[in-house]
Each structure stands twice: as C-alpha cells, then as structure tokens.
C-alpha atoms as a PDB file:
ATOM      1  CA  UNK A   1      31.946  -9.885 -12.493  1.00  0.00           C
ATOM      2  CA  UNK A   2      33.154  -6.456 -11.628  1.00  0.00           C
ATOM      3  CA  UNK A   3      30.049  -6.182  -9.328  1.00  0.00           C
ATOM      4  CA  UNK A   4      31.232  -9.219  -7.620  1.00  0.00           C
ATOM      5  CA  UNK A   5      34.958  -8.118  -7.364  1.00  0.00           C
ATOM      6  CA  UNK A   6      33.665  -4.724  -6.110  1.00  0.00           C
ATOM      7  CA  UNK A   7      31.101  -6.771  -3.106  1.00  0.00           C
ATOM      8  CA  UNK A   8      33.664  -8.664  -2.084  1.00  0.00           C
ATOM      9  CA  UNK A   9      36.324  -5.672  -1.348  1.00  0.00           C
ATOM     10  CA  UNK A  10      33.451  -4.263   0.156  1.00  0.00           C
ATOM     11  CA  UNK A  11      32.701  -7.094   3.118  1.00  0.00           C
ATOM     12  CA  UNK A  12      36.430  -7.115   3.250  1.00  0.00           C
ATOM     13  CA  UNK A  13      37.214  -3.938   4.118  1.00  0.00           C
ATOM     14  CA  UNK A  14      34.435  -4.004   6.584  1.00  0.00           C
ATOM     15  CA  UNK A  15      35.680  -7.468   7.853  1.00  0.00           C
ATOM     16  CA  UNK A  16      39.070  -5.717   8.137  1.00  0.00           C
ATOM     17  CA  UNK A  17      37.873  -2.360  10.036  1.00  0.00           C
ATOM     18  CA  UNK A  18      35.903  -4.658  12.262  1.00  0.00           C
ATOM     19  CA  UNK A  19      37.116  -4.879  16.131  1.00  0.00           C
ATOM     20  CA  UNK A  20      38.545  -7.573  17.571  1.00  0.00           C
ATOM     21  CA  UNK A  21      36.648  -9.254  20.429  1.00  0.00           C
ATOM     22  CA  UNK A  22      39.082 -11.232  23.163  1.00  0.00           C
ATOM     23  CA  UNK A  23      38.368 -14.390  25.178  1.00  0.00           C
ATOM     24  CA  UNK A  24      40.358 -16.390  27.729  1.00  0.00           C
ATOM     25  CA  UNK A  25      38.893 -19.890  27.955  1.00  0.00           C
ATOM     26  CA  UNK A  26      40.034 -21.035  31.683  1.00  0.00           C
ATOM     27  CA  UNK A  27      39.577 -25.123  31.019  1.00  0.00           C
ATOM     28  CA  UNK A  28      39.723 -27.266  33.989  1.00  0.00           C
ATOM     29  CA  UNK A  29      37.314 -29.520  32.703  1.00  0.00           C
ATOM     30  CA  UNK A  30      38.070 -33.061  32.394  1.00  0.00           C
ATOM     31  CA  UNK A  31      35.296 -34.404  31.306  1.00  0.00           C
ATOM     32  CA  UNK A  32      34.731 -35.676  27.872  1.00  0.00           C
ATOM     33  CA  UNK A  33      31.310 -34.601  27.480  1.00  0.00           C
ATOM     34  CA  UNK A  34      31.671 -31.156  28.508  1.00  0.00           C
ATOM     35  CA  UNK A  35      35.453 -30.691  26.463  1.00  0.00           C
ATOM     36  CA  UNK A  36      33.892 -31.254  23.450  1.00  0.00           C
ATOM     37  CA  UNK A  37      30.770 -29.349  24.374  1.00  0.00           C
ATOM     38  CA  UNK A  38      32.457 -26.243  25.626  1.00  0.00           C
ATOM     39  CA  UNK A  39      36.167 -26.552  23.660  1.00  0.00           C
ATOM     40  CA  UNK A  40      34.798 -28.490  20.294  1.00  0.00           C
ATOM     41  CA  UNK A  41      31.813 -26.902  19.019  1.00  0.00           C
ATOM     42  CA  UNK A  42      31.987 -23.965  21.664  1.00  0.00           C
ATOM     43  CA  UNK A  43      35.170 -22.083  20.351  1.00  0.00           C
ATOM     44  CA  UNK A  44      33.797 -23.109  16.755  1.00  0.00           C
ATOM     45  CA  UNK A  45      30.101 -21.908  17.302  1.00  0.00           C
ATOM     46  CA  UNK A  46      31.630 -18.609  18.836  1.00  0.00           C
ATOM     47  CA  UNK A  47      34.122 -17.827  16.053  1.00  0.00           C
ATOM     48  CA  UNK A  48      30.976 -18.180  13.383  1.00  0.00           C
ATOM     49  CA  UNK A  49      28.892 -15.937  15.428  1.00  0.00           C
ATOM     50  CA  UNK A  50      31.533 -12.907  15.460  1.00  0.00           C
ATOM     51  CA  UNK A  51      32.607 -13.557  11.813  1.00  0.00           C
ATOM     52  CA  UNK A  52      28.871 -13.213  10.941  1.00  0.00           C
ATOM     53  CA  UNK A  53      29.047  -9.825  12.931  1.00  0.00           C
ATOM     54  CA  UNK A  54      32.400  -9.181  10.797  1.00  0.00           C
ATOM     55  CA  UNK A  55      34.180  -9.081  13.772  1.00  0.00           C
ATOM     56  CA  UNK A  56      37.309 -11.115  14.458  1.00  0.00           C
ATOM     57  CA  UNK A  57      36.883 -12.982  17.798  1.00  0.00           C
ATOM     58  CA  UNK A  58      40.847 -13.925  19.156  1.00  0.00           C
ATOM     59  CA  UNK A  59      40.590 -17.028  22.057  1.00  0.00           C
ATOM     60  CA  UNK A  60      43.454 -18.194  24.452  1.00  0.00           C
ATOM     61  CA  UNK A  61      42.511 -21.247  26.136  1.00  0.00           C
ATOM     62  CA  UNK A  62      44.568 -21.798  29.595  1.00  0.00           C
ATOM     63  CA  UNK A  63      45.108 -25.552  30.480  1.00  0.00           C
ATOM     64  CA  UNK A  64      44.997 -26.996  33.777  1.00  0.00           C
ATOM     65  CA  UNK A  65      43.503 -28.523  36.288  1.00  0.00           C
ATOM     66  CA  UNK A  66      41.660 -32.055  34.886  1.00  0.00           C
ATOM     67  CA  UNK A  67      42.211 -30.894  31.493  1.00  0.00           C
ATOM     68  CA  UNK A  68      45.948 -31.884  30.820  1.00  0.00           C
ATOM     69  CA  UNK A  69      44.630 -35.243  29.514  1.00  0.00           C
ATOM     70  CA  UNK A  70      43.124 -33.497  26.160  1.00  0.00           C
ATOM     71  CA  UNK A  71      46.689 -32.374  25.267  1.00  0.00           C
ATOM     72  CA  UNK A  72      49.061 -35.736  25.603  1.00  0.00           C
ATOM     73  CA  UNK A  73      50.338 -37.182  22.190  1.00  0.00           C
ATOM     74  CA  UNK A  74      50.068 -40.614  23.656  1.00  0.00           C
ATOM     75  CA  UNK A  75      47.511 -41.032  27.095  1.00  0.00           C
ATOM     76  CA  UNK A  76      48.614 -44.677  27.276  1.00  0.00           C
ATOM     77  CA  UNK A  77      52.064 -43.385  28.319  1.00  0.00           C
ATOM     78  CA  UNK A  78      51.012 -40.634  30.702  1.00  0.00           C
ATOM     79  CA  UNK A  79      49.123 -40.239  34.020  1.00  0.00           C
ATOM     80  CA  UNK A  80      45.968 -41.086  32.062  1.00  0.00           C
ATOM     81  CA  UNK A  81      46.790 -44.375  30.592  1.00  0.00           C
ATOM     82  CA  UNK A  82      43.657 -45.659  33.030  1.00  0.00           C
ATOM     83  CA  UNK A  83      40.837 -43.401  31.443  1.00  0.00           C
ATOM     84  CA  UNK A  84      39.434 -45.625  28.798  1.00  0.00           C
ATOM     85  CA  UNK A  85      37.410 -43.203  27.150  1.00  0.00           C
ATOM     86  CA  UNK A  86      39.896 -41.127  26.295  1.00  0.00           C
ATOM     87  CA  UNK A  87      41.883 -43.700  24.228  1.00  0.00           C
ATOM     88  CA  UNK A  88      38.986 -44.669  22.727  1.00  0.00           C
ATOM     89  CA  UNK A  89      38.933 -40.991  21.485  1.00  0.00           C
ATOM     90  CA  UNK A  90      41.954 -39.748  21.220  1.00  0.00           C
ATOM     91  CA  UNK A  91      42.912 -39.953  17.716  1.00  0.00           C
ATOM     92  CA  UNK A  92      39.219 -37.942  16.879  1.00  0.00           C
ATOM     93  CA  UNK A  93      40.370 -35.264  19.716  1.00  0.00           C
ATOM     94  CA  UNK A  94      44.122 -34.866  18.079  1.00  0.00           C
ATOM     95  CA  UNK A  95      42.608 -33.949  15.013  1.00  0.00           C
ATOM     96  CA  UNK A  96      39.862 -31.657  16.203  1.00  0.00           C
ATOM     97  CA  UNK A  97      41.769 -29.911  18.586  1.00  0.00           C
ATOM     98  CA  UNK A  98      44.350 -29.554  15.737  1.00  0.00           C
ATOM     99  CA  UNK A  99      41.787 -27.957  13.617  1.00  0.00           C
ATOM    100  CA  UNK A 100      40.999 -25.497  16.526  1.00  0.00           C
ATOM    101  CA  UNK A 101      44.650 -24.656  16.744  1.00  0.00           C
ATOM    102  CA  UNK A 102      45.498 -24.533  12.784  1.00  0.00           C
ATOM    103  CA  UNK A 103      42.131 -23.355  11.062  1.00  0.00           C
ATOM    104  CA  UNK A 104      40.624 -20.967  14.146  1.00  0.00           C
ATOM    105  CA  UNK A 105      43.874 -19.820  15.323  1.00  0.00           C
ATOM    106  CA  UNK A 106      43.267 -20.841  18.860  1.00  0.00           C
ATOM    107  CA  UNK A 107      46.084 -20.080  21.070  1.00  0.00           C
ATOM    108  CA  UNK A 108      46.753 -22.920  23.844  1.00  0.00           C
ATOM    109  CA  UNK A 109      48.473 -21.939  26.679  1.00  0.00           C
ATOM    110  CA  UNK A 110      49.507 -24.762  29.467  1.00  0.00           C
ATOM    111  CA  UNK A 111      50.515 -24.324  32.947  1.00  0.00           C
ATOM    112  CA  UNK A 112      53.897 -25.514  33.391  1.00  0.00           C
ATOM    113  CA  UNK A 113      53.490 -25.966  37.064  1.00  0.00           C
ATOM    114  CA  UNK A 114      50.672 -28.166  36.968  1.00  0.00           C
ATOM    115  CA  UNK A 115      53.088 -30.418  34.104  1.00  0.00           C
ATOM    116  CA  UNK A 116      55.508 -30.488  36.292  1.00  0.00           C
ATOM    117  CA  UNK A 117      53.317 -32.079  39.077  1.00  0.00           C
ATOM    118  CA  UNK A 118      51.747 -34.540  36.797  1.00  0.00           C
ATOM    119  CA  UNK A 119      55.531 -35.246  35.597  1.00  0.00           C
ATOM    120  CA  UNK A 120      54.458 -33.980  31.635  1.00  0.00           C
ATOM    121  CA  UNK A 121      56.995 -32.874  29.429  1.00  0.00           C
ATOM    122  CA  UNK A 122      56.949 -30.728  27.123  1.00  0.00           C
ATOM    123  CA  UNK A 123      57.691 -33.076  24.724  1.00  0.00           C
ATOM    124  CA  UNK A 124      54.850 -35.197  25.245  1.00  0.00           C
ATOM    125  CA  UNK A 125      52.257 -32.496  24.657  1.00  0.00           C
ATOM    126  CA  UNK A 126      51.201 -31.382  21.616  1.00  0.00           C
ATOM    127  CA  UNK A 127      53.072 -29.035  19.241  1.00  0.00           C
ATOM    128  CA  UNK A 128      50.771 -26.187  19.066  1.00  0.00           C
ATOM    129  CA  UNK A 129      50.439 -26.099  22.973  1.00  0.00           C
ATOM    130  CA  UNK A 130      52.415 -22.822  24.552  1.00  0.00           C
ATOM    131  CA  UNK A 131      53.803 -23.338  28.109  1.00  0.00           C
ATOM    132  CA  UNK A 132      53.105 -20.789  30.623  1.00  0.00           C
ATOM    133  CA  UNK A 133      54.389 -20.686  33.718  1.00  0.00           C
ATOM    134  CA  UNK A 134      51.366 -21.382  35.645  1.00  0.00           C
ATOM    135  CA  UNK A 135      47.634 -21.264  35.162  1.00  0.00           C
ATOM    136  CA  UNK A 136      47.170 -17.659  36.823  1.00  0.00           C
ATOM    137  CA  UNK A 137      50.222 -15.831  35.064  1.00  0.00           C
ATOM    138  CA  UNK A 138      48.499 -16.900  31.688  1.00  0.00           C
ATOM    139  CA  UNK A 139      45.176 -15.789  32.838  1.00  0.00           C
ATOM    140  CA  UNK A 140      46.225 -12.834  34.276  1.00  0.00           C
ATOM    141  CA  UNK A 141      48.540 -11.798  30.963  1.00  0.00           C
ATOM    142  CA  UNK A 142      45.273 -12.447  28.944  1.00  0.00           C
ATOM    143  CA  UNK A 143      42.830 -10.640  30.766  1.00  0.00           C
ATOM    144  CA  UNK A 144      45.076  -7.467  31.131  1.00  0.00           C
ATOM    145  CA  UNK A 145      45.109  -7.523  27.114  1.00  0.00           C
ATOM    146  CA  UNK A 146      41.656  -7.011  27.364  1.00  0.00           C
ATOM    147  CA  UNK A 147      40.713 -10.684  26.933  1.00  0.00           C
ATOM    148  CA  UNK A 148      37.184 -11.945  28.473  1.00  0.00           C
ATOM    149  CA  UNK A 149      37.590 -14.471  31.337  1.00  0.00           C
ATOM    150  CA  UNK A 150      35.001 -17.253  31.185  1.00  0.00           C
ATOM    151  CA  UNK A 151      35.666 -20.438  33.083  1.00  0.00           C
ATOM    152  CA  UNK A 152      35.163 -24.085  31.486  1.00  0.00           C
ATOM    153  CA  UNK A 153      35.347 -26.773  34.897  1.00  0.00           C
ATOM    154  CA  UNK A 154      33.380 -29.965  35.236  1.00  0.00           C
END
C-alpha cells in the first residue's frame, strides 16, 4: 500500500510540474459530420494524448461562422429551426458538448457580433458559452497567451 501511495505522488507531482500546452479551436464548421469529428472526439482524443505525456493541454474554442447552430438551447426556435438533422441530434450534442465544457474544461468563447446578426441572445445559448466581442478579438486574446491557432471550417 505504501508503495502505491508513494507511485501515485510520484505521477502526480510529475503531472503537476508538467507544462501546459495551449490551443485555440477557430470553429466555423457547420457541418454535423465534421463538428463531431473535429469538436467531439477531436478535443477528447487530444486531451488523452497530452495527459498520457503528463502534460495538461488548455483549449478555447471560438464560435462563429456556421457553427452558432451547435450552441442554441432550443434550434426549433432559432435561425436553424429548418436543419432537420440537427433536431434530430440535439439533445445527444447538449450533453456531449456539456461534457466537453464540464469534464475537459473546454472554454467556449462566442462572437457576439455574429449573435447579434443572427438575432441570438445570450439567453438562448448555452450556459457554459462565454461571449466575446467578435470572432477575431477572441482569437487574437488567445493566441497572444500563447495559445495554438488551428482552424475547424467545413
């Protein structure tokens, strides 16, 4: 038992001296295929590589674009009410984009701009969702914290 007690505070302090690796996710994308491809098990696939490195790996993902649609509490009283797919899968993408936000710590950042446009409140977006004032002010503010840019479009 001690052995174990002593392994574990071990890996931990390793986990704990390890750096932390930075990534903006820029989503535009809004298709369905390549949200849960990229967003889904993407984000999820990267976290498990870095932890397995004992690093920490810390994501922003910037909404915009066609990816609004991924974020409403209730499509079928928004813009998208028309895109049948993504009722049929809403309730599936709450909760995994939930699980992104809650168990990965995945920091989503929306461009207020683009809301406005598509008349969105703030209201009708998801909880966890952060409001920035426009796609490039929350890309810009994560890459100058050293965040890695990489681009998620259809």
């Amino acid at each position: 038992m001690r052995r174990l007690i002593l392994l574990l505070l071990f890996v931990g302090s390793l986990h704990a001296s390890g750096e932390v690796v930075k990534v903006v996710f820029d989503l535009t994308a809004g298709d369905l295929q390549t949200f849960e491809k990229k967003v889904l098990k993407g984000i999820v696939a990267h976290k498990v590589h870095y932890e397995g490195r004992l690093q920490e790996l810390e994501v922003s993902v910037v909404i915009h674009g066609s990816a609004y649609k991924f974020f409403v509490k209730e499509p079928q009283k928004s813009p998208f009410s028309d895109d049948v797919k993504l009722k049929g899968k809403h309730s599936m993408l709450k909760k995994r984009i939930a699980s992104l936000a809650e168990t990965y710590e995945v920091d989503f950042l929306m461009c207020r701009s683009g809301m406005n446009k598509l008349k969105l409140d703030p209201k009708d977006i998801y909880d966890f969702v952060s409001m920035v004032p426009n796609a490039a002010v929350g890309l810009i503010d994560r890459q100058d914290e050293g965040f890695a840019y990489i681009p998620i479009s259809d």
